[in-house]
C-alpha atoms as a PDB file:
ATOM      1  CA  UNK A   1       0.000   0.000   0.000  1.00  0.00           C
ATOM      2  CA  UNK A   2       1.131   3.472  -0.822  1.00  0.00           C
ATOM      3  CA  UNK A   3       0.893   6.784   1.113  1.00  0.00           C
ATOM      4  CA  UNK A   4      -0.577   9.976   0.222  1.00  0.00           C
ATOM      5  CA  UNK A   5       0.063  13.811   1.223  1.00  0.00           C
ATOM      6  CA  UNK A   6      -2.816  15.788   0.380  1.00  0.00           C
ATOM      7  CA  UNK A   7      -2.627  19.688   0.574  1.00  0.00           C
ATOM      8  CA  UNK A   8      -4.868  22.455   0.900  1.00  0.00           C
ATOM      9  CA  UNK A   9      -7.809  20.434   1.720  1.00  0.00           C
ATOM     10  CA  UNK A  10     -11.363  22.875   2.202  1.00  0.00           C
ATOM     11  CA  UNK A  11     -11.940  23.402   6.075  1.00  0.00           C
ATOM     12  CA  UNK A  12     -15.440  22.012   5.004  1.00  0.00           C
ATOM     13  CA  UNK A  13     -14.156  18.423   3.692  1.00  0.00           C
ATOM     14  CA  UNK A  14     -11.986  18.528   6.553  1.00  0.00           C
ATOM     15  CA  UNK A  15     -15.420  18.941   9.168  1.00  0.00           C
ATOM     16  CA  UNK A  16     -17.566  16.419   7.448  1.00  0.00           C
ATOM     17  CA  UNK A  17     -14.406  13.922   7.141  1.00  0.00           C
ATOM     18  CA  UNK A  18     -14.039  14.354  11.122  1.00  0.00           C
ATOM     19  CA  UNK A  19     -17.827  13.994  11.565  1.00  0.00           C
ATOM     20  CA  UNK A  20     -17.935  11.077   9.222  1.00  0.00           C
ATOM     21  CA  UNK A  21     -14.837   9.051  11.055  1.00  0.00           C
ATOM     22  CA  UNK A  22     -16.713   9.848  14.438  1.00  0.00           C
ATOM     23  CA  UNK A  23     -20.275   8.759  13.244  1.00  0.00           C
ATOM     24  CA  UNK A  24     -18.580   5.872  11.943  1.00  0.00           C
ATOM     25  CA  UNK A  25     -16.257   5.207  14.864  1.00  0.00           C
ATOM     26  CA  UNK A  26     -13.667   5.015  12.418  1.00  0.00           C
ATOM     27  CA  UNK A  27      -9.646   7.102  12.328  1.00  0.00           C
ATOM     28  CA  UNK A  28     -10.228  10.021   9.923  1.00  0.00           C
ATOM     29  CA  UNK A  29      -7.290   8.084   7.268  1.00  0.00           C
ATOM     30  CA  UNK A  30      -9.746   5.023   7.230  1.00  0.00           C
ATOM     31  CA  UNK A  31     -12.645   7.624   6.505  1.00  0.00           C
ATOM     32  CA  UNK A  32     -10.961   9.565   4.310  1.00  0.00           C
ATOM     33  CA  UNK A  33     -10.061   5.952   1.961  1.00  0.00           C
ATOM     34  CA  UNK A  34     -13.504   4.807   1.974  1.00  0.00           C
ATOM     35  CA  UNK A  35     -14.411   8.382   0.686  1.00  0.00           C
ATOM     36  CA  UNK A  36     -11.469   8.150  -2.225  1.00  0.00           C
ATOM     37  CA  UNK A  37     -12.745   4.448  -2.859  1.00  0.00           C
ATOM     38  CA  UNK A  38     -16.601   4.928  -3.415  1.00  0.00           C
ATOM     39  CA  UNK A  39     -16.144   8.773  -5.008  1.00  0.00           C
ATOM     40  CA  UNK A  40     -13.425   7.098  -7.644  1.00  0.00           C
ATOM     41  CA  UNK A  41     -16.449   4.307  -8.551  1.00  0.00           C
ATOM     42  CA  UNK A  42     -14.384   1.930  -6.627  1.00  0.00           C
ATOM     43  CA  UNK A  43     -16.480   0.575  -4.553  1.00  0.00           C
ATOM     44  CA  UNK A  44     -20.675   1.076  -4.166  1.00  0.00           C
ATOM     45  CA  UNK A  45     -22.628   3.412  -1.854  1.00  0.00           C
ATOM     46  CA  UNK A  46     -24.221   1.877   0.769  1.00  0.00           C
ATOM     47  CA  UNK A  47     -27.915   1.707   0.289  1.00  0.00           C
ATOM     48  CA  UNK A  48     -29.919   3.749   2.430  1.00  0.00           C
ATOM     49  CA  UNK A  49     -32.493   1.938   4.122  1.00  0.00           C
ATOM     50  CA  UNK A  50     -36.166   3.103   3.818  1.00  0.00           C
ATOM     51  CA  UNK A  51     -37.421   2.631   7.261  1.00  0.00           C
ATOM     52  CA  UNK A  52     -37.739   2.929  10.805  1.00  0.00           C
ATOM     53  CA  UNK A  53     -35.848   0.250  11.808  1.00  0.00           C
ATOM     54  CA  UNK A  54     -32.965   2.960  13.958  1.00  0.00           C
ATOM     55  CA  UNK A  55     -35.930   4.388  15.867  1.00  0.00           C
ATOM     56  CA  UNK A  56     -38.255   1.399  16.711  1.00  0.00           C
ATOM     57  CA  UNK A  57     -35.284  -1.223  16.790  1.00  0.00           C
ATOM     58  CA  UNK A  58     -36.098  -5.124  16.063  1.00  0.00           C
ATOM     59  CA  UNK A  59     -38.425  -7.573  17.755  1.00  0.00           C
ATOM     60  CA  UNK A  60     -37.190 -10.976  19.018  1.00  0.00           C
ATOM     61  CA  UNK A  61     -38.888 -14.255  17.728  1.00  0.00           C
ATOM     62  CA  UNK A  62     -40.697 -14.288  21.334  1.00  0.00           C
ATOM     63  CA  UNK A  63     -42.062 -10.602  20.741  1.00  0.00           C
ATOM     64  CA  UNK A  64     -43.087 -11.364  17.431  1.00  0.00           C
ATOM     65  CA  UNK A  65     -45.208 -14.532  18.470  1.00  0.00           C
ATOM     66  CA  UNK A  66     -46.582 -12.485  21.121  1.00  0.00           C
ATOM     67  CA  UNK A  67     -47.779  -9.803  18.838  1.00  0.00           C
ATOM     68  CA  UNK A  68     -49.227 -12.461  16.226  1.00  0.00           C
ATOM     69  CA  UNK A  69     -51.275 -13.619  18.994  1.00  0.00           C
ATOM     70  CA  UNK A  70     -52.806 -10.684  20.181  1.00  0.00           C
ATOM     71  CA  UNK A  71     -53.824  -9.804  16.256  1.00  0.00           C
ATOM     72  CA  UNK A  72     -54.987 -13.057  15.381  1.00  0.00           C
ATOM     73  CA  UNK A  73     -58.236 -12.046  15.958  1.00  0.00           C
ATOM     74  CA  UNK A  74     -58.038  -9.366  13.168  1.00  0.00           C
ATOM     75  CA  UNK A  75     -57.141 -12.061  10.769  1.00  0.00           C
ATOM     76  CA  UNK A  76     -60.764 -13.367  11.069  1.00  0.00           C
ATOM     77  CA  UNK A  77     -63.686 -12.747   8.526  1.00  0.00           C
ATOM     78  CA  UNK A  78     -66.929 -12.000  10.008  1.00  0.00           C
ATOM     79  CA  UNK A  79     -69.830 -13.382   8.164  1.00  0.00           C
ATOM     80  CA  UNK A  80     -72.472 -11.192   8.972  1.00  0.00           C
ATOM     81  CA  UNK A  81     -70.296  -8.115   7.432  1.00  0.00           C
ATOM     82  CA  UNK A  82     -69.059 -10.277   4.186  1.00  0.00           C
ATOM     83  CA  UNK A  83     -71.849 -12.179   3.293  1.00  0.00           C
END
């Protein structure tokens, strides 16, 4: 592997490198190759997931079971509406 000296980097690529290696809980040279990779085309973007899976978290198998249970009872078809 090769090293590289960069000079007169913006303050602003400089901020969101820092912010991106902390967010990431990576060192800013790890940050600052994954940046160089996936802008060069060298590797893909991650995709962004579409929902709301970082605020509500994930449900165990036990949770999940529960919760089927306790809807069942939506699942049914009434007769007297649908007939």
């Amino acid at each position: 592997m090769s090293q590289l000296t960069i000079r007169k980097i913006p303050d602003e690529v400089v901020k969101q490198l820092k912010q991106t290696a902390r967010h990431r809980g990576h060192s800013m040279n790890s940050a600052a190759v994954e940046a160089l990779t996936r802008g060069l085309g060298l590797a893909p973007f991650p995709r962004r997931r579409r929902d709301l899976s970082a605020f509500a978290g994930g449900w165990s198998a036990q949770e999940l079971e529960k919760f089927r249970r306790a809807t069942a009872v939506f699942e049914a078809i009434d007769p007297e509406v649908w007939s």
